[in-house]
N, C-alpha and C. Protein backbone atom coordinates (compact mmCIF):
# COMPACT_ATOMS: atom_id res chain seq x y z
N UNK A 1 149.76 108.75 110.08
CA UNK A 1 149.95 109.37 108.80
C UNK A 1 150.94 108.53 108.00
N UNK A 2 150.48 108.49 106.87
CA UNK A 2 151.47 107.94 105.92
C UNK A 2 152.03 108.59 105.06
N UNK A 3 153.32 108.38 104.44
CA UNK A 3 154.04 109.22 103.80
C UNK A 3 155.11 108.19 102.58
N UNK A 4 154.53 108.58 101.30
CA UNK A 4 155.70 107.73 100.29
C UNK A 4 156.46 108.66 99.76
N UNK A 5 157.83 108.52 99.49
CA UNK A 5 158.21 109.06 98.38
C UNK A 5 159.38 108.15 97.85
N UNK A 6 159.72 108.69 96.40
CA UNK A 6 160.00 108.12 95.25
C UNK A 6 161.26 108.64 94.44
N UNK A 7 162.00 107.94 94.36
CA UNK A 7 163.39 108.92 94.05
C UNK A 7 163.68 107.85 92.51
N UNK A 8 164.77 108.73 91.91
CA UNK A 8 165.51 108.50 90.39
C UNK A 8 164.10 108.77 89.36
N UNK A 9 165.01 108.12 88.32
CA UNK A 9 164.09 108.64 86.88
C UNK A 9 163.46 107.49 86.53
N UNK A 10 161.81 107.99 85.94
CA UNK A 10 160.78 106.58 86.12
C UNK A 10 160.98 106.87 84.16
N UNK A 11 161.82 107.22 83.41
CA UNK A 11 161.54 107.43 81.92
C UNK A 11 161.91 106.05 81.46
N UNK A 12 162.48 105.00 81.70
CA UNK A 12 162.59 103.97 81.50
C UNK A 12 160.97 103.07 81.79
N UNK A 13 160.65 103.27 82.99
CA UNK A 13 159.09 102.52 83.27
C UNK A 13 158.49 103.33 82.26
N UNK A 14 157.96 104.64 81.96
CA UNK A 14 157.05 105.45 81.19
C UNK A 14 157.23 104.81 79.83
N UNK A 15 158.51 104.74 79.49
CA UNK A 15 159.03 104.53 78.18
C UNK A 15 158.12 103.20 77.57
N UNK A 16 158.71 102.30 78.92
CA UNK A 16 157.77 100.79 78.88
C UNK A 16 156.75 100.61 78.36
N UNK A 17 155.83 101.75 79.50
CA UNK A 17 154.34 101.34 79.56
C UNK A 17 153.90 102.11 78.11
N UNK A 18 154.12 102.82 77.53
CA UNK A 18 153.78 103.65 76.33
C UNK A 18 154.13 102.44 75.08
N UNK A 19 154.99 101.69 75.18
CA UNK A 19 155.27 100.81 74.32
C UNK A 19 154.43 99.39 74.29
N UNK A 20 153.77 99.35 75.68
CA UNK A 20 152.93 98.28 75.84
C UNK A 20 151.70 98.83 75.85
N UNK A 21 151.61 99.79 75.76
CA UNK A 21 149.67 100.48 75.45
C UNK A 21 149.99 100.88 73.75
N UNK A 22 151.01 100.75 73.30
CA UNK A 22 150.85 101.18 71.54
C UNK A 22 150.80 99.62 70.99
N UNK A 23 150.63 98.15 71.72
CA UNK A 23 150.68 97.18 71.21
C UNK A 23 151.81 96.07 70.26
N UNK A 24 152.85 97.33 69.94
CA UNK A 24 153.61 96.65 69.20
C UNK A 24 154.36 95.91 69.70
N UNK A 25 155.09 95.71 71.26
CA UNK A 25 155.61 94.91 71.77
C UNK A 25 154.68 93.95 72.33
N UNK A 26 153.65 93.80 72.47
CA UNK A 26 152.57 92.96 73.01
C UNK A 26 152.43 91.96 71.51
N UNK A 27 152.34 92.26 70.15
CA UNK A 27 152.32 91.40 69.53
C UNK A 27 153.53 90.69 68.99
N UNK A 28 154.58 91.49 69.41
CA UNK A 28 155.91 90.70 69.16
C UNK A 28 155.92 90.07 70.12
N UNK A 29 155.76 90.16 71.45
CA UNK A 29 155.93 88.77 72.36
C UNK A 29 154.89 87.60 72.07
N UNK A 30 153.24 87.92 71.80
CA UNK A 30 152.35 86.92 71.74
C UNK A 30 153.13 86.44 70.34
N UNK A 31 153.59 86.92 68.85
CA UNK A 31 153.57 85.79 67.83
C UNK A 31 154.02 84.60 68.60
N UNK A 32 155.29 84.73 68.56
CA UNK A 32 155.71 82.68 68.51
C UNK A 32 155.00 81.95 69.46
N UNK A 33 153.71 82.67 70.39
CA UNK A 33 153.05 81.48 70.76
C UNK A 33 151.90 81.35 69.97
N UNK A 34 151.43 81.85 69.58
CA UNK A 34 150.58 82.04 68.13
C UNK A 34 150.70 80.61 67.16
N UNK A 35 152.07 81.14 66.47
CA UNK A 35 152.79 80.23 65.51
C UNK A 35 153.03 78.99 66.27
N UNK A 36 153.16 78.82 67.53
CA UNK A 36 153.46 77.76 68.40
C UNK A 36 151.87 77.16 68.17
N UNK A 37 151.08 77.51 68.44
CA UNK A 37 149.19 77.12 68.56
C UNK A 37 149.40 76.39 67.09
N UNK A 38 149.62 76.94 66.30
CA UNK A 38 149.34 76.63 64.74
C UNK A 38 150.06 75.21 64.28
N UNK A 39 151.17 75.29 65.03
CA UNK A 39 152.29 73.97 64.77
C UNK A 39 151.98 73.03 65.48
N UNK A 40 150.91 73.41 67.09
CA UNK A 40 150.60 72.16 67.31
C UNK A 40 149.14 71.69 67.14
N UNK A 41 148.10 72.56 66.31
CA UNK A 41 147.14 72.01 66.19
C UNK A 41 147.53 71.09 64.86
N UNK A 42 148.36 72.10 63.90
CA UNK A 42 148.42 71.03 62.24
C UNK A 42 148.87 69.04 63.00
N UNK A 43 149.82 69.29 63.75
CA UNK A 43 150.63 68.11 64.77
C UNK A 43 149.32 67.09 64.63
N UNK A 44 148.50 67.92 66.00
CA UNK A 44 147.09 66.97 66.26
C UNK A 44 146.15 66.87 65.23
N UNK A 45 145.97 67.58 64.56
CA UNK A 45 144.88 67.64 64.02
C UNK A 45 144.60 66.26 62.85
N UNK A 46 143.21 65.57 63.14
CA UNK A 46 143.79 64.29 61.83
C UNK A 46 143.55 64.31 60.95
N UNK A 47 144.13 63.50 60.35
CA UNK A 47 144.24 63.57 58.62
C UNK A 47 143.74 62.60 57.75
N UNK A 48 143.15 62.95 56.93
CA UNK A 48 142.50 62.22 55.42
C UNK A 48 143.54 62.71 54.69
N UNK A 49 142.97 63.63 54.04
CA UNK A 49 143.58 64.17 52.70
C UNK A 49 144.87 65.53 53.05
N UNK A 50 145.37 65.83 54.33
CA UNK A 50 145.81 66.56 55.18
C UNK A 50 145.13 68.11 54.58
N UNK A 51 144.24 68.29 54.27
CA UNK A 51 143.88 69.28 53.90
C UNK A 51 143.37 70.42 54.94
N UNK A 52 142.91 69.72 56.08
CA UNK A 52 142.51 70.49 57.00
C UNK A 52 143.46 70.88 58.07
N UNK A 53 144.57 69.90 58.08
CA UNK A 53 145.54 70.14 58.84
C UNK A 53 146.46 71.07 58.12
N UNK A 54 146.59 71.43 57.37
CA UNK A 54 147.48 72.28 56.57
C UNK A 54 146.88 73.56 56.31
N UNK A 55 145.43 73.90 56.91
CA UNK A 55 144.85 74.84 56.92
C UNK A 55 144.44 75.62 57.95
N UNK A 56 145.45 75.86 59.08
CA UNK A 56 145.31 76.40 60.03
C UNK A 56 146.29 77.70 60.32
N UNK A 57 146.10 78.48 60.84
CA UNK A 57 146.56 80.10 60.80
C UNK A 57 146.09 80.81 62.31
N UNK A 58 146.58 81.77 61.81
CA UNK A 58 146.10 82.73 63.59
C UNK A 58 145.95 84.46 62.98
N UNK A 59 145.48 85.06 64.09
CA UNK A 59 145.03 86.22 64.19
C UNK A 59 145.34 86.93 65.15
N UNK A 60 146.03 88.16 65.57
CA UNK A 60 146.40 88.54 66.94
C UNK A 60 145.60 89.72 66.46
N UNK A 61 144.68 89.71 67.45
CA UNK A 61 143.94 91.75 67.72
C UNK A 61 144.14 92.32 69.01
N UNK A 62 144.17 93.50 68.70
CA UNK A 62 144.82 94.38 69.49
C UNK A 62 143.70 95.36 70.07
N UNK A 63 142.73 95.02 70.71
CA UNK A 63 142.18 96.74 70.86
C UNK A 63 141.24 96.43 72.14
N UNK A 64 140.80 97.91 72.72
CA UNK A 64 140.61 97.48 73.59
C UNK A 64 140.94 97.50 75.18
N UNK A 65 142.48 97.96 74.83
CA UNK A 65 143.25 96.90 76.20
C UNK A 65 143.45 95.75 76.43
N UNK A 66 143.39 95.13 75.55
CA UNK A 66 143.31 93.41 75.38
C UNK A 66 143.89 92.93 74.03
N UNK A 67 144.48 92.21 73.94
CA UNK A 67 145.05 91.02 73.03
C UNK A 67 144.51 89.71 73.06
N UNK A 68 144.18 89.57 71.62
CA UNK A 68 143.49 88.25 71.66
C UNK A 68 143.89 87.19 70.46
N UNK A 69 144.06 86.20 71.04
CA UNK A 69 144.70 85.26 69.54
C UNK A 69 143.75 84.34 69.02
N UNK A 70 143.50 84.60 67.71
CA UNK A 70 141.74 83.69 66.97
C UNK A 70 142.69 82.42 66.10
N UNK A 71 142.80 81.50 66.60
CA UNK A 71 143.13 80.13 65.63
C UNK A 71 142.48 79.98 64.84
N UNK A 72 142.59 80.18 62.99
CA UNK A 72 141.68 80.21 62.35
C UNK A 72 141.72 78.41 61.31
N UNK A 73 141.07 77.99 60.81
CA UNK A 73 141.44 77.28 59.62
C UNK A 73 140.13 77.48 58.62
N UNK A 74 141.00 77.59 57.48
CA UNK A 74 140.51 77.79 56.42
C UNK A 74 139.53 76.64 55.31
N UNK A 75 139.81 75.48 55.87
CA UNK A 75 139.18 74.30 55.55
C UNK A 75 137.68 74.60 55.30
N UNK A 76 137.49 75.24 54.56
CA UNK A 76 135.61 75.19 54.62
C UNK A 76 134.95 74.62 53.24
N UNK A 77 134.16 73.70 53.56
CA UNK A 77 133.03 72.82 52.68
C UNK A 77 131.98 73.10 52.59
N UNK A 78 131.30 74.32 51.25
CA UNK A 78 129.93 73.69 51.28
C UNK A 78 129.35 74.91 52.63
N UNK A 79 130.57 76.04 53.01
CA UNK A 79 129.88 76.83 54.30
C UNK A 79 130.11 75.93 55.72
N UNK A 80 130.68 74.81 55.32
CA UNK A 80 130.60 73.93 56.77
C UNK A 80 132.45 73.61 56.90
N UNK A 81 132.50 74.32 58.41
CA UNK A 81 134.16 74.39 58.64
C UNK A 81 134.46 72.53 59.01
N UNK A 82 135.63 72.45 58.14
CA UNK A 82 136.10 71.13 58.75
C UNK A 82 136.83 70.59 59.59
N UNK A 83 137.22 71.59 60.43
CA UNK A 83 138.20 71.60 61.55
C UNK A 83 136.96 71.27 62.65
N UNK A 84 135.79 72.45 62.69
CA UNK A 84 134.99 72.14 63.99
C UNK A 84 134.20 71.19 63.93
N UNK A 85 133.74 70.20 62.62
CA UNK A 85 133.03 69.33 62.38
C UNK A 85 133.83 67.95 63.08
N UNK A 86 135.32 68.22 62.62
CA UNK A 86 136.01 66.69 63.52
C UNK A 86 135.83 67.23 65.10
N UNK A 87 135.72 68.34 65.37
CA UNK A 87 136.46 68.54 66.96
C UNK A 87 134.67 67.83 67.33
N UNK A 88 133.89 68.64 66.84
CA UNK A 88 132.37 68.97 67.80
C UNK A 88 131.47 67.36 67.11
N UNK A 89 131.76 66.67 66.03
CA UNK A 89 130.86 65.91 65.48
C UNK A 89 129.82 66.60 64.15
N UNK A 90 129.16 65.86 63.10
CA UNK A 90 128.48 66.20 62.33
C UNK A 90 127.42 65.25 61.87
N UNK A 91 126.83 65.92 61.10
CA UNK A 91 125.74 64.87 60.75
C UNK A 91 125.90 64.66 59.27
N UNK A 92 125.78 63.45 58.61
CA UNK A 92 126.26 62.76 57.28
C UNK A 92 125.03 63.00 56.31
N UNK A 93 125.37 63.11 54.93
CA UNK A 93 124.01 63.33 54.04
C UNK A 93 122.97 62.20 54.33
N UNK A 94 122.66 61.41 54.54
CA UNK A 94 122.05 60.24 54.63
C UNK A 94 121.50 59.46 55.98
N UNK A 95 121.76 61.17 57.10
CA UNK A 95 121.25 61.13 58.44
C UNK A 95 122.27 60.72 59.01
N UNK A 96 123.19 60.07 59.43
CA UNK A 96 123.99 59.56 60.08
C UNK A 96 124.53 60.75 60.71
N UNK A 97 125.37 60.61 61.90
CA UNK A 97 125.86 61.71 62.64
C UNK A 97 127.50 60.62 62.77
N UNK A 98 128.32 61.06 62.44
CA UNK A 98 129.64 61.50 62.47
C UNK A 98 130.43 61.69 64.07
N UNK A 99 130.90 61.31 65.53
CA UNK A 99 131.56 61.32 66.14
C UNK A 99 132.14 62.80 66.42
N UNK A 100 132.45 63.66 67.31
CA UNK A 100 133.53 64.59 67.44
C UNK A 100 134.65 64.04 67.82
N UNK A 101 135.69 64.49 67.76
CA UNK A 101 136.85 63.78 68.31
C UNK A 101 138.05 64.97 68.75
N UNK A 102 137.80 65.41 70.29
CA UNK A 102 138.60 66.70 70.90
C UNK A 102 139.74 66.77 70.63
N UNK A 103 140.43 67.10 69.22
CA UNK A 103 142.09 67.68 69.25
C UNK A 103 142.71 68.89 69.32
N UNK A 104 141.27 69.71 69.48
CA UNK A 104 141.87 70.81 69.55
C UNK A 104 142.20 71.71 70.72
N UNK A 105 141.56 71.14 71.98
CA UNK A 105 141.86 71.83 73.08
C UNK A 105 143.16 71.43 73.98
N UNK A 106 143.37 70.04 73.74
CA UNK A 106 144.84 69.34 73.80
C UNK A 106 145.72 69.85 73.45
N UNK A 107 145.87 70.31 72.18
CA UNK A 107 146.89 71.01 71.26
C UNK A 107 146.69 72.03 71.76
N UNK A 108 145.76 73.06 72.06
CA UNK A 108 146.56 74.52 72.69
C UNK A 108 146.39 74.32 73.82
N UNK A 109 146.07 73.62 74.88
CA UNK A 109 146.39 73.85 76.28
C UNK A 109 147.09 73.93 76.53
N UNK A 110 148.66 73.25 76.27
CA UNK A 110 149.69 73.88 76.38
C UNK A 110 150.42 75.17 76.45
N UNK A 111 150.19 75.74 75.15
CA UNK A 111 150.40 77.28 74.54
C UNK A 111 149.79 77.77 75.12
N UNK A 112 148.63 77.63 76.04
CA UNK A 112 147.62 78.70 77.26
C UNK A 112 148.86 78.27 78.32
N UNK A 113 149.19 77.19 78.95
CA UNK A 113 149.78 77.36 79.96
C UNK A 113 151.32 78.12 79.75
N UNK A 114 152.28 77.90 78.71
CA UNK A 114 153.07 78.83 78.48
C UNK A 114 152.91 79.91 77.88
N UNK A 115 151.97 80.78 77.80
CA UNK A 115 151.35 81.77 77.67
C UNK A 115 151.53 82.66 79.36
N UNK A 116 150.72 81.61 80.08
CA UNK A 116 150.43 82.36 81.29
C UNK A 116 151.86 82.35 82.19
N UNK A 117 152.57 81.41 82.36
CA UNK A 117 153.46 81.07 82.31
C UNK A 117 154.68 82.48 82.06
N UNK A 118 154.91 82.85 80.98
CA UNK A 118 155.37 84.20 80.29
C UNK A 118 154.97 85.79 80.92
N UNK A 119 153.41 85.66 80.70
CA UNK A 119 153.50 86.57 82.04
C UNK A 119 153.29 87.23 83.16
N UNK A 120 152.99 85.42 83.94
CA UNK A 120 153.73 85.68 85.37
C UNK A 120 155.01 86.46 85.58
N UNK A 121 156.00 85.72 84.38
CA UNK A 121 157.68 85.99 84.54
C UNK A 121 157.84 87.61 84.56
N UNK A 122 156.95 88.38 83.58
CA UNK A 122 157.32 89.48 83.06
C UNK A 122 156.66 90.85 84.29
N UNK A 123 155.47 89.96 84.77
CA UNK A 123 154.96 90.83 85.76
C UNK A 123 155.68 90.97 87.21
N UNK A 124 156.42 89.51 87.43
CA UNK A 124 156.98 89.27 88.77
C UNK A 124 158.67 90.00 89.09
N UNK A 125 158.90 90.23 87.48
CA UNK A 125 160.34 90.53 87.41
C UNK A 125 160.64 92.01 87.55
């Protein structure tokens, strides 16, 4: 037979978990890696006219049970995004196809690993 029991006051844990299922501390910890994603894609990202690098932003949603962060940029031509045209390659008016050139998974792999990184710390502690 097994037998647990459990002593002192859990209103501090309850308190916690009610504050991390209402989201608002879940998006105050994810911003600055957010804003961190954003500072290092503009970093990588290359430049002509820096227009596309200066057009990058984020999104934190909340629902679900899940948090999710959408790297957005606003760079759009014509319906055609110019951020995914350098990452993935394109094709030129005159047939030619255009190169991709991967800067964007470089630039947040990082911010995924100190992401996960964060919370390990918070779960282990």
């Amino acid at each position: 037979m097994l037998s647990m029991e459990s002593g002192g006051n859990t209103s501090q844990t309850e308190a916690w978990l009610k504050r991390m299922m209402s989201g608002k501390d879940l998006y105050s910890a994810v911003q600055p890696y957010a804003q961190r994603g954003v500072d290092a894609l503009v970093a990588n990202t290359p430049t002509d006219s820096g227009l596309t690098a200066d057009s990058w932003g984020y999104e934190i949603v909340i629902e679900g049970g899940g948090l999710s962060i959408y790297w957005t940029n606003s760079n759009i031509q014509d319906g055609f995004s110019v951020a995914l045209g350098v990452q993935y390659g394109h094709g030129t008016g005159d047939g030619g196809w255009v190169q991709g050139f991967d800067f964007i998974n470089p630039a947040v792999r990082p911010i995924f690993d100190q992401i996960a990184e964060a919370v390990w710390k918070e779960v282990t502690k």
